[in-house]
C-alpha atoms as a PDB file:
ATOM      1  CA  UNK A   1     -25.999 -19.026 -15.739  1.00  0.00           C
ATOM      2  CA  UNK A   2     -27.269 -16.992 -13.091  1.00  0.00           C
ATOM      3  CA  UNK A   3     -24.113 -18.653 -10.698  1.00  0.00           C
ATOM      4  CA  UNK A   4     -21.579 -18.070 -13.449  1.00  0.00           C
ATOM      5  CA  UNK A   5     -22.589 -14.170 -13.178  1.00  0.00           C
ATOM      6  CA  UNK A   6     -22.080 -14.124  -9.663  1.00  0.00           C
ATOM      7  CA  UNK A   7     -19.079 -15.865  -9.018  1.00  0.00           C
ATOM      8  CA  UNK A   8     -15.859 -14.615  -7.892  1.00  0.00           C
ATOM      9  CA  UNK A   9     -13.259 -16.099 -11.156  1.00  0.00           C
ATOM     10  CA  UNK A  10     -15.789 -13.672 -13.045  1.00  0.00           C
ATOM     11  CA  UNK A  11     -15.818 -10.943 -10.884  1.00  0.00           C
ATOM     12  CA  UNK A  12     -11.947 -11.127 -10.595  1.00  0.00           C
ATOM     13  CA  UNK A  13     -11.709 -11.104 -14.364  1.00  0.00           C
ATOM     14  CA  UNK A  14     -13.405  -7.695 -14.599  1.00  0.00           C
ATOM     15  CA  UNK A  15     -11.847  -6.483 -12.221  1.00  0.00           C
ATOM     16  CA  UNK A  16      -8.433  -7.099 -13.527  1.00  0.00           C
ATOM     17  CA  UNK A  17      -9.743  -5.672 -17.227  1.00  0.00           C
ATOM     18  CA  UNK A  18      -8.456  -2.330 -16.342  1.00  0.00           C
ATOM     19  CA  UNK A  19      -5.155  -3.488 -15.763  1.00  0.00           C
ATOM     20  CA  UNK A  20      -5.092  -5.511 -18.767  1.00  0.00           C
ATOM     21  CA  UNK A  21      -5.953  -2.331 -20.875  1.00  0.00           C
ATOM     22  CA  UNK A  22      -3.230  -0.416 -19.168  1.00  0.00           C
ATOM     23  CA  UNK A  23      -0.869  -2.732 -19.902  1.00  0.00           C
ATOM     24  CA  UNK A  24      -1.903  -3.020 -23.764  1.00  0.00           C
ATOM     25  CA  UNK A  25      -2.148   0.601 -24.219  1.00  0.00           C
ATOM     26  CA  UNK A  26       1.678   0.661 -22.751  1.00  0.00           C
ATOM     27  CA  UNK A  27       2.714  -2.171 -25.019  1.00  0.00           C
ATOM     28  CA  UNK A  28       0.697  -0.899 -28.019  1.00  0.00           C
ATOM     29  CA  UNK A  29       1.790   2.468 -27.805  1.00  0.00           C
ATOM     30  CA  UNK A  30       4.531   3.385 -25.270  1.00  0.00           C
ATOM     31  CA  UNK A  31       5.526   6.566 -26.543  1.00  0.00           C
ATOM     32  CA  UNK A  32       2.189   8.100 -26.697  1.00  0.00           C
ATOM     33  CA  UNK A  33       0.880   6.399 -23.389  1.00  0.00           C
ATOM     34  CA  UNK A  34       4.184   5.481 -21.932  1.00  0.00           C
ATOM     35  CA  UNK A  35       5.438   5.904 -18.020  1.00  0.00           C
ATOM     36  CA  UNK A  36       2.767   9.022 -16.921  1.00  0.00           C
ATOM     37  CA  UNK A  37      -0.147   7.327 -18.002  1.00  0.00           C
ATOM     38  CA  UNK A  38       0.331   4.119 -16.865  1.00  0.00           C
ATOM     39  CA  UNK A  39       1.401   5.123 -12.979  1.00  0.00           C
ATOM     40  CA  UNK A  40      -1.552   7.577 -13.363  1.00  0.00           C
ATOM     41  CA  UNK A  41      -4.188   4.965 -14.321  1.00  0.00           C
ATOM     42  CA  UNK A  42      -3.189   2.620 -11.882  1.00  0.00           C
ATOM     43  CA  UNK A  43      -3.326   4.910  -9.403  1.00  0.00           C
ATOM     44  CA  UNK A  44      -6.520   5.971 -10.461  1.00  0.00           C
ATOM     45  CA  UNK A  45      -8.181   2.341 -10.160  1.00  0.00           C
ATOM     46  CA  UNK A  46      -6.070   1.845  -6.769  1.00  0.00           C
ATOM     47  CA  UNK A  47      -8.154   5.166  -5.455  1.00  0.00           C
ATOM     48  CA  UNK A  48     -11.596   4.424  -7.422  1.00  0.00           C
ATOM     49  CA  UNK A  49     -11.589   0.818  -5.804  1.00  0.00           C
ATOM     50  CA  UNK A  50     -10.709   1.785  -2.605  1.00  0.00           C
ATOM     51  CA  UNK A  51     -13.683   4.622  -2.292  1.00  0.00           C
ATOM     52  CA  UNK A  52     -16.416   1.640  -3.424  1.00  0.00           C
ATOM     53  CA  UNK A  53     -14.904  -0.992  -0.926  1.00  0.00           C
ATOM     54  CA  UNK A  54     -15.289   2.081   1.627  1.00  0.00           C
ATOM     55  CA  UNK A  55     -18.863   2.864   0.058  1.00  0.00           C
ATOM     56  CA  UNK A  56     -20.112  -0.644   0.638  1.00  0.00           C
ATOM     57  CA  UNK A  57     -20.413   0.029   4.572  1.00  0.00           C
ATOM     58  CA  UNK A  58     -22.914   2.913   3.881  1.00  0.00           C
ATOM     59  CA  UNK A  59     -24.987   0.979   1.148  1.00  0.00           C
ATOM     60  CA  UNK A  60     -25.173  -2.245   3.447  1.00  0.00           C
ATOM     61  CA  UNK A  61     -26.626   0.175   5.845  1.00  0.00           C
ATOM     62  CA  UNK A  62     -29.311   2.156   3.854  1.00  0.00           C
ATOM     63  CA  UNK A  63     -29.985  -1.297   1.800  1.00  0.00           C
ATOM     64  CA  UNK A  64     -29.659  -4.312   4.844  1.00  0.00           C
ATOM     65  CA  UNK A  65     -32.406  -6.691   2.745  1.00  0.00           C
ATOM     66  CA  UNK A  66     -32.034  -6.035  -0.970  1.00  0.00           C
ATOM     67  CA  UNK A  67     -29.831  -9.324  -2.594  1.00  0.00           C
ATOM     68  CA  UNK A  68     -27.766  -7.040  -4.794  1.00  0.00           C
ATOM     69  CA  UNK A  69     -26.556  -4.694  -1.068  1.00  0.00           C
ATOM     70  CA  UNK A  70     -26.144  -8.293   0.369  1.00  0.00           C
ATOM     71  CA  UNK A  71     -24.145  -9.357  -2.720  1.00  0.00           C
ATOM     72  CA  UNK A  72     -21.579  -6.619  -2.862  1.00  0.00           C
ATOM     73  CA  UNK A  73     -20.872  -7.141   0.655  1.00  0.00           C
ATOM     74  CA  UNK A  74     -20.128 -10.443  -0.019  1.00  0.00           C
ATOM     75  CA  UNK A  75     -17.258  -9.515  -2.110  1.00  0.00           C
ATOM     76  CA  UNK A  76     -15.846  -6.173  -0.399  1.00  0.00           C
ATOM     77  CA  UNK A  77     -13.117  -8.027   0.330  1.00  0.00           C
ATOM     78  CA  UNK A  78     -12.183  -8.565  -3.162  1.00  0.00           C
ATOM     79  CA  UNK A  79     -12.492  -4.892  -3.967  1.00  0.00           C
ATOM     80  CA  UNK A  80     -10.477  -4.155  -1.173  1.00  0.00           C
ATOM     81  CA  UNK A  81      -7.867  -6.804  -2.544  1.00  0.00           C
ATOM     82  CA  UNK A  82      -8.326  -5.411  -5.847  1.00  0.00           C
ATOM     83  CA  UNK A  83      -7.030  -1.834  -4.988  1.00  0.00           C
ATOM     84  CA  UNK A  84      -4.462  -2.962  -3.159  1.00  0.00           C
ATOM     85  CA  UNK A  85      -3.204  -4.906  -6.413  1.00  0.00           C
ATOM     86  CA  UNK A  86      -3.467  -1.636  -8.537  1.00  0.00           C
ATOM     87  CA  UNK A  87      -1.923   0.289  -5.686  1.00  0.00           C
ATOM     88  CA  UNK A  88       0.712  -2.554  -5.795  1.00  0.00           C
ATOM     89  CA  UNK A  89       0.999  -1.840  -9.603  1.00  0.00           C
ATOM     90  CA  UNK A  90       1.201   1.501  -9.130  1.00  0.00           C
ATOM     91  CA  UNK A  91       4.526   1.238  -7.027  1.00  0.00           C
ATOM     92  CA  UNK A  92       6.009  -1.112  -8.998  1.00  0.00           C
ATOM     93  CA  UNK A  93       5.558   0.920 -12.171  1.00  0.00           C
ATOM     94  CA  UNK A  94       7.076   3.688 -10.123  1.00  0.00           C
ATOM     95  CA  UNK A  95      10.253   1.484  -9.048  1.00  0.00           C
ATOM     96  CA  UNK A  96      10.575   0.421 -12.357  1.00  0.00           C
ATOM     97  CA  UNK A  97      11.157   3.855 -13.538  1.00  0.00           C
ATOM     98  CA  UNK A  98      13.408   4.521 -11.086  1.00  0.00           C
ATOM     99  CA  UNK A  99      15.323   1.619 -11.533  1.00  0.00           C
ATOM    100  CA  UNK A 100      18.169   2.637  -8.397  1.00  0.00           C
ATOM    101  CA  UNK A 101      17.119   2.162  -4.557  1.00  0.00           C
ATOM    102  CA  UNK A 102      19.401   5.081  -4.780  1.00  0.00           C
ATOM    103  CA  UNK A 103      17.212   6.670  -6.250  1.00  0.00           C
ATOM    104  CA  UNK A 104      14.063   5.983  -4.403  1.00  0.00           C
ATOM    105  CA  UNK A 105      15.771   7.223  -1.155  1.00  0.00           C
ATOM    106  CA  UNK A 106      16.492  10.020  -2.859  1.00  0.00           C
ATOM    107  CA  UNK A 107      12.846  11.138  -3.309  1.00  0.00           C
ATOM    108  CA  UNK A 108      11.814   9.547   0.472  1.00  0.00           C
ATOM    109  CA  UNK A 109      12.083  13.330   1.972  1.00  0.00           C
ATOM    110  CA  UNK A 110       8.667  14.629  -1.021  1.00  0.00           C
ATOM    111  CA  UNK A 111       5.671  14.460   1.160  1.00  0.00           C
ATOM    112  CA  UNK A 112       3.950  13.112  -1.965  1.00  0.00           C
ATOM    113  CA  UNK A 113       5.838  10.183  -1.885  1.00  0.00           C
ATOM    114  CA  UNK A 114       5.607  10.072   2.379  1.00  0.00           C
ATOM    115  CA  UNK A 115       2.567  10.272   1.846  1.00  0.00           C
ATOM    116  CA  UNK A 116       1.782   7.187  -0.447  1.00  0.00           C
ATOM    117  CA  UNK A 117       4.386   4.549   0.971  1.00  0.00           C
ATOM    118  CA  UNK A 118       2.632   5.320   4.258  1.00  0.00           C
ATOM    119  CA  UNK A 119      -1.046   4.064   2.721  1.00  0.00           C
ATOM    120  CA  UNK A 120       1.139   1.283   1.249  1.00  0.00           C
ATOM    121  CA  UNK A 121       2.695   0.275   4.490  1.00  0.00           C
ATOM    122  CA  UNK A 122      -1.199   0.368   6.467  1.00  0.00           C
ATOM    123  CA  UNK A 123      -2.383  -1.527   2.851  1.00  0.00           C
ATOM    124  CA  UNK A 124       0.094  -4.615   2.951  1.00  0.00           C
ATOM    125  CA  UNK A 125      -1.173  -6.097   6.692  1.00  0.00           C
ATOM    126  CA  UNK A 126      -4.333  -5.472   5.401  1.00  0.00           C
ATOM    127  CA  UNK A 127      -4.240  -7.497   2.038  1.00  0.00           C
ATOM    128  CA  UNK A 128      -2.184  -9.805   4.193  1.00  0.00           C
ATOM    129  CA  UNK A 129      -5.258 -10.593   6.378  1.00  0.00           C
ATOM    130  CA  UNK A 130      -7.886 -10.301   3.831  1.00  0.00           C
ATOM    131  CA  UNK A 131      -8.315 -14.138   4.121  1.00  0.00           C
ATOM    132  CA  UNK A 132     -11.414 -16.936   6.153  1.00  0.00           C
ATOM    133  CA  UNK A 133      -8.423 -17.243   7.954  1.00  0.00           C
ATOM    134  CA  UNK A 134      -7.208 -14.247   9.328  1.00  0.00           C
ATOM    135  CA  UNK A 135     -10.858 -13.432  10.221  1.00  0.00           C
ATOM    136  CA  UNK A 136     -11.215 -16.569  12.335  1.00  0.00           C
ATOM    137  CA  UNK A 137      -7.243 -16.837  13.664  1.00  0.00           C
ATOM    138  CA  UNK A 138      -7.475 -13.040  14.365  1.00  0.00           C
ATOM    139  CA  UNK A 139     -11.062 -12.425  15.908  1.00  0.00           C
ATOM    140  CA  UNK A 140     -12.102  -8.960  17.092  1.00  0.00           C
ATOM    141  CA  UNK A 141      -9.054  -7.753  16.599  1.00  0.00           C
ATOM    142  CA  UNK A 142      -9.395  -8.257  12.876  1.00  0.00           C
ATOM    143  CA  UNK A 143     -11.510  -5.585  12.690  1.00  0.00           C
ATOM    144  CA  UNK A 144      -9.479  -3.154  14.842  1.00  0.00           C
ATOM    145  CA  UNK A 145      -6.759  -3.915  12.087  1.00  0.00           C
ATOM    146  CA  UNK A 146      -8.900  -3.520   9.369  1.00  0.00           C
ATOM    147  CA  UNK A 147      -9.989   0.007  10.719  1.00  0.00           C
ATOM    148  CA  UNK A 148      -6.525   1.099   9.204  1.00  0.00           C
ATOM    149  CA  UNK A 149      -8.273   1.417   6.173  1.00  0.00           C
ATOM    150  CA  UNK A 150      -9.262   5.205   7.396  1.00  0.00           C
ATOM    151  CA  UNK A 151      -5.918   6.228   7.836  1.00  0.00           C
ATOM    152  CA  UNK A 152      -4.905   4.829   4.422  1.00  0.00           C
ATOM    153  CA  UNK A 153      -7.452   6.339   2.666  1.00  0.00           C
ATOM    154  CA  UNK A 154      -6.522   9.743   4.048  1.00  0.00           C
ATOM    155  CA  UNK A 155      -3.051   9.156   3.133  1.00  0.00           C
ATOM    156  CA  UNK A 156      -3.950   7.477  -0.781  1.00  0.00           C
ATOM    157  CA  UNK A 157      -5.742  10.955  -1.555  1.00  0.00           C
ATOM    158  CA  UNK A 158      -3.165  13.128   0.304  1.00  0.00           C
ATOM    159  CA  UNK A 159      -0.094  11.221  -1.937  1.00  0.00           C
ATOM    160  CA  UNK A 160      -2.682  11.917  -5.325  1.00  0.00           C
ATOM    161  CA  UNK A 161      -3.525  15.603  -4.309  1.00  0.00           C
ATOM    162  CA  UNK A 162       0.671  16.369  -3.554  1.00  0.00           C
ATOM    163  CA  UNK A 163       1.326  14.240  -6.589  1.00  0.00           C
ATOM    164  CA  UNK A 164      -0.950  15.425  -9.655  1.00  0.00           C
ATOM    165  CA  UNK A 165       0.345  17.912 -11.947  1.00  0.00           C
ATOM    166  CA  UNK A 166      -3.590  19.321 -11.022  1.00  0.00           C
ATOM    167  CA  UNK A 167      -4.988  18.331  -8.546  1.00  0.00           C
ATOM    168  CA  UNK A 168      -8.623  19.024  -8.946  1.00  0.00           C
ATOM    169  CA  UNK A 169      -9.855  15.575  -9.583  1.00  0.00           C
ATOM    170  CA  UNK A 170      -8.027  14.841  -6.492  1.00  0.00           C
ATOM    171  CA  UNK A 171      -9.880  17.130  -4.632  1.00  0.00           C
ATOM    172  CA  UNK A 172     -13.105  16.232  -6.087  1.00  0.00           C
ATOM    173  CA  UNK A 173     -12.364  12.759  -4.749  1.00  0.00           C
ATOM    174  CA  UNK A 174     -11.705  13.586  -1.464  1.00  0.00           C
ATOM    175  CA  UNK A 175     -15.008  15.739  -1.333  1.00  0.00           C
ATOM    176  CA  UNK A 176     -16.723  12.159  -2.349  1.00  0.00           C
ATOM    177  CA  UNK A 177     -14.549  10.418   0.274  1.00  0.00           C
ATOM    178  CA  UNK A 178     -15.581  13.171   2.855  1.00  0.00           C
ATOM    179  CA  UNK A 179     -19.435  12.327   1.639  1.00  0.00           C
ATOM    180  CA  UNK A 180     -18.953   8.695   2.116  1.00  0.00           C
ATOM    181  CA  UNK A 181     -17.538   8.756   5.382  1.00  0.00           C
ATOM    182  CA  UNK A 182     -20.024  10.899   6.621  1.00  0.00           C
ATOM    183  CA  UNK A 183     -22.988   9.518   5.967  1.00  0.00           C
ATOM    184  CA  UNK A 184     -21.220   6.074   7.176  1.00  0.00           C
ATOM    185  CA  UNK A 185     -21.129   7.666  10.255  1.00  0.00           C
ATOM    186  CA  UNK A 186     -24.363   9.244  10.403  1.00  0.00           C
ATOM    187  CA  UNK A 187     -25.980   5.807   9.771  1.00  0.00           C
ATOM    188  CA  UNK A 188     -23.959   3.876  12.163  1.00  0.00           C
ATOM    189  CA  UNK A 189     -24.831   6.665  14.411  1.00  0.00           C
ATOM    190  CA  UNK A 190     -28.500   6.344  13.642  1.00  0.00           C
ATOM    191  CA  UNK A 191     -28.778   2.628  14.049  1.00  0.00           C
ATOM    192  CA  UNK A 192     -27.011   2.419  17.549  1.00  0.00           C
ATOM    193  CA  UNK A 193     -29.905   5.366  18.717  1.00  0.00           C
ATOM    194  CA  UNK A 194     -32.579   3.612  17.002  1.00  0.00           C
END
Protein backbone atom coordinates (compact mmCIF):
# COMPACT_ATOMS: atom_id res chain seq x y z
CA UNK A 1 0.00 0.00 0.00
CA UNK A 2 2.53 2.19 1.26
CA UNK A 3 4.35 1.83 -2.62
CA UNK A 4 1.03 2.40 -4.34
CA UNK A 5 0.93 5.93 -2.39
CA UNK A 6 4.18 6.82 -3.51
CA UNK A 7 4.37 5.99 -6.93
CA UNK A 8 4.52 8.15 -9.85
CA UNK A 9 1.00 6.66 -12.10
CA UNK A 10 -0.60 8.00 -8.71
CA UNK A 11 1.07 11.03 -8.35
CA UNK A 12 0.48 11.81 -12.11
CA UNK A 13 -3.20 11.11 -11.63
CA UNK A 14 -3.55 13.91 -9.06
CA UNK A 15 -1.81 15.92 -10.65
CA UNK A 16 -3.76 15.85 -13.80
CA UNK A 17 -7.23 16.14 -11.49
CA UNK A 18 -7.19 19.80 -11.97
CA UNK A 19 -7.22 19.58 -15.51
CA UNK A 20 -9.82 17.05 -15.56
CA UNK A 21 -12.12 19.44 -13.50
CA UNK A 22 -11.41 22.24 -15.87
CA UNK A 23 -12.31 20.43 -18.59
CA UNK A 24 -15.74 19.12 -16.97
CA UNK A 25 -16.67 22.41 -15.68
CA UNK A 26 -16.15 23.65 -19.55
CA UNK A 27 -18.14 20.73 -20.87
CA UNK A 28 -20.75 20.86 -18.07
CA UNK A 29 -21.31 24.36 -18.23
CA UNK A 30 -19.65 26.38 -21.05
CA UNK A 31 -21.59 29.37 -20.90
CA UNK A 32 -21.19 30.03 -17.30
CA UNK A 33 -17.45 28.80 -17.14
CA UNK A 34 -16.68 28.98 -20.78
CA UNK A 35 -13.28 30.48 -22.57
CA UNK A 36 -12.08 33.06 -19.41
CA UNK A 37 -12.18 30.55 -16.91
CA UNK A 38 -10.71 27.85 -18.44
CA UNK A 39 -7.38 29.85 -19.90
CA UNK A 40 -7.44 31.42 -16.38
CA UNK A 41 -7.35 28.13 -14.41
CA UNK A 42 -4.88 26.64 -16.44
CA UNK A 43 -2.81 29.29 -16.16
CA UNK A 44 -3.25 29.35 -12.66
CA UNK A 45 -2.02 25.58 -12.12
CA UNK A 46 0.82 26.29 -14.88
CA UNK A 47 2.06 29.24 -12.26
CA UNK A 48 1.08 27.33 -8.84
CA UNK A 49 3.18 24.24 -10.12
CA UNK A 50 5.90 26.02 -11.28
CA UNK A 51 6.46 28.10 -7.77
CA UNK A 52 6.46 24.40 -5.78
CA UNK A 53 8.91 22.76 -8.38
CA UNK A 54 10.99 26.12 -7.66
CA UNK A 55 10.19 25.72 -3.78
CA UNK A 56 11.57 22.22 -3.65
CA UNK A 57 15.32 23.60 -3.92
CA UNK A 58 14.80 25.62 -0.65
CA UNK A 59 12.94 22.74 1.30
CA UNK A 60 15.69 20.11 0.18
CA UNK A 61 17.96 22.57 1.76
CA UNK A 62 16.37 23.42 5.20
CA UNK A 63 15.08 19.56 5.29
CA UNK A 64 18.39 17.39 3.60
CA UNK A 65 17.37 14.07 5.95
CA UNK A 66 13.61 14.01 6.46
CA UNK A 67 12.04 11.05 3.80
CA UNK A 68 9.10 13.25 2.87
CA UNK A 69 12.04 16.53 1.66
CA UNK A 70 13.88 13.50 0.04
CA UNK A 71 10.61 12.31 -1.56
CA UNK A 72 9.46 15.47 -3.23
CA UNK A 73 12.75 15.87 -4.69
CA UNK A 74 12.44 12.76 -6.15
CA UNK A 75 9.62 13.87 -8.23
CA UNK A 76 10.43 17.73 -8.98
CA UNK A 77 10.78 16.74 -12.19
CA UNK A 78 7.29 15.73 -12.57
CA UNK A 79 6.03 18.98 -11.14
CA UNK A 80 8.13 20.72 -13.37
CA UNK A 81 6.61 18.52 -16.29
CA UNK A 82 3.33 19.06 -14.87
CA UNK A 83 3.31 22.94 -15.29
CA UNK A 84 4.65 22.84 -18.36
CA UNK A 85 1.52 20.61 -19.47
CA UNK A 86 -0.95 23.22 -17.95
CA UNK A 87 1.13 25.99 -19.42
CA UNK A 88 0.85 23.87 -22.65
CA UNK A 89 -2.98 23.83 -22.02
CA UNK A 90 -3.08 27.15 -21.40
CA UNK A 91 -1.79 28.10 -25.01
CA UNK A 92 -3.67 25.80 -26.68
CA UNK A 93 -6.93 26.98 -25.11
CA UNK A 94 -5.73 30.38 -26.18
CA UNK A 95 -5.10 29.24 -29.98
CA UNK A 96 -8.19 27.62 -29.95
CA UNK A 97 -9.99 30.78 -29.36
CA UNK A 98 -8.25 32.44 -31.76
CA UNK A 99 -8.69 30.02 -34.27
CA UNK A 100 -6.49 32.30 -37.27
CA UNK A 101 -2.48 32.39 -37.12
CA UNK A 102 -3.67 35.65 -38.45
CA UNK A 103 -4.82 36.35 -35.68
CA UNK A 104 -2.21 35.35 -33.23
CA UNK A 105 0.33 37.60 -35.11
CA UNK A 106 -1.90 40.07 -34.72
CA UNK A 107 -1.66 40.20 -30.89
CA UNK A 108 2.46 39.23 -31.05
CA UNK A 109 3.26 43.20 -30.56
CA UNK A 110 0.98 43.03 -26.43
CA UNK A 111 3.79 42.63 -24.05
CA UNK A 112 1.40 40.31 -22.20
CA UNK A 113 1.48 37.97 -24.79
CA UNK A 114 5.65 38.69 -25.39
CA UNK A 115 5.81 38.07 -22.37
CA UNK A 116 4.26 34.49 -22.03
CA UNK A 117 5.42 32.87 -25.47
CA UNK A 118 8.87 33.88 -24.21
CA UNK A 119 8.43 31.52 -20.79
CA UNK A 120 6.94 29.07 -23.33
CA UNK A 121 9.84 29.14 -25.67
CA UNK A 122 12.63 28.74 -22.33
CA UNK A 123 9.72 25.92 -21.05
CA UNK A 124 9.71 23.57 -24.25
CA UNK A 125 13.82 22.64 -24.14
CA UNK A 126 13.22 22.24 -20.75
CA UNK A 127 10.28 19.65 -20.76
CA UNK A 128 12.22 18.37 -23.72
CA UNK A 129 15.15 17.36 -21.43
CA UNK A 130 13.27 16.51 -18.40
CA UNK A 131 14.23 12.82 -19.08
CA UNK A 132 17.33 9.86 -17.28
CA UNK A 133 18.41 10.63 -20.52
CA UNK A 134 19.00 14.05 -21.12
CA UNK A 135 20.58 14.16 -17.62
CA UNK A 136 23.17 11.53 -18.52
CA UNK A 137 23.56 12.47 -22.59
CA UNK A 138 23.71 16.17 -21.48
CA UNK A 139 25.94 16.25 -18.21
CA UNK A 140 26.79 19.55 -16.51
CA UNK A 141 25.42 21.30 -18.98
CA UNK A 142 22.00 19.97 -18.10
CA UNK A 143 21.91 21.98 -15.35
CA UNK A 144 23.13 25.21 -17.01
CA UNK A 145 19.97 24.54 -19.28
CA UNK A 146 17.80 23.87 -16.64
CA UNK A 147 18.81 27.25 -14.91
CA UNK A 148 16.38 28.77 -17.61
CA UNK A 149 13.83 28.05 -15.31
CA UNK A 150 14.66 31.67 -13.58
CA UNK A 151 14.15 33.51 -16.55
CA UNK A 152 10.85 31.71 -17.25
CA UNK A 153 9.52 32.19 -14.11
CA UNK A 154 10.11 35.93 -14.33
CA UNK A 155 8.52 35.98 -17.60
CA UNK A 156 5.22 33.37 -16.48
CA UNK A 157 4.37 36.11 -13.70
CA UNK A 158 5.22 39.15 -15.90
CA UNK A 159 2.65 37.58 -18.90
CA UNK A 160 -0.11 36.95 -15.64
CA UNK A 161 0.50 40.47 -14.03
CA UNK A 162 0.13 42.32 -17.93
CA UNK A 163 -2.61 39.82 -18.56
CA UNK A 164 -5.21 39.79 -15.52
CA UNK A 165 -8.09 41.98 -15.65
CA UNK A 166 -6.50 42.60 -11.73
CA UNK A 167 -3.65 41.85 -11.13
CA UNK A 168 -3.29 41.59 -7.44
CA UNK A 169 -3.10 37.90 -7.08
CA UNK A 170 -0.44 38.26 -9.58
CA UNK A 171 1.43 40.39 -7.56
CA UNK A 172 0.92 38.49 -4.48
CA UNK A 173 2.56 35.64 -6.37
CA UNK A 174 5.44 37.25 -7.37
CA UNK A 175 6.00 38.56 -3.70
CA UNK A 176 5.97 34.56 -2.85
CA UNK A 177 8.25 33.94 -5.86
CA UNK A 178 10.55 36.85 -4.63
CA UNK A 179 10.40 34.91 -0.98
CA UNK A 180 11.30 31.67 -2.51
CA UNK A 181 14.10 32.73 -4.43
CA UNK A 182 15.54 34.45 -1.74
CA UNK A 183 15.81 32.32 0.81
CA UNK A 184 17.09 29.70 -2.01
CA UNK A 185 19.78 31.87 -2.24
CA UNK A 186 20.43 32.65 1.22
CA UNK A 187 20.73 28.88 1.94
CA UNK A 188 22.85 28.00 -0.94
CA UNK A 189 24.79 30.92 0.22
CA UNK A 190 24.95 29.61 3.74
CA UNK A 191 25.97 26.10 2.93
CA UNK A 192 28.95 27.03 0.56
CA UNK A 193 30.30 29.40 3.87
CA UNK A 194 29.54 26.76 6.24
Amino acid sequence: MRSILASRPLLWLFLALPGLWILYRWAATPTSYGYGHAIGDSGDWAAWLLMLTLALTPVRLMFRRRNWSIWLMRRRRDFGLASFAYAAVHTGIYLGNKASLNDVASELRSPDLVSGWLAMALFVPLAATSSDVAIRVLKRRWKRLHSLVYPAAVLTFLHWVLAAFDPTTAYLHIVALAAIELMRIGLQTRQRVT
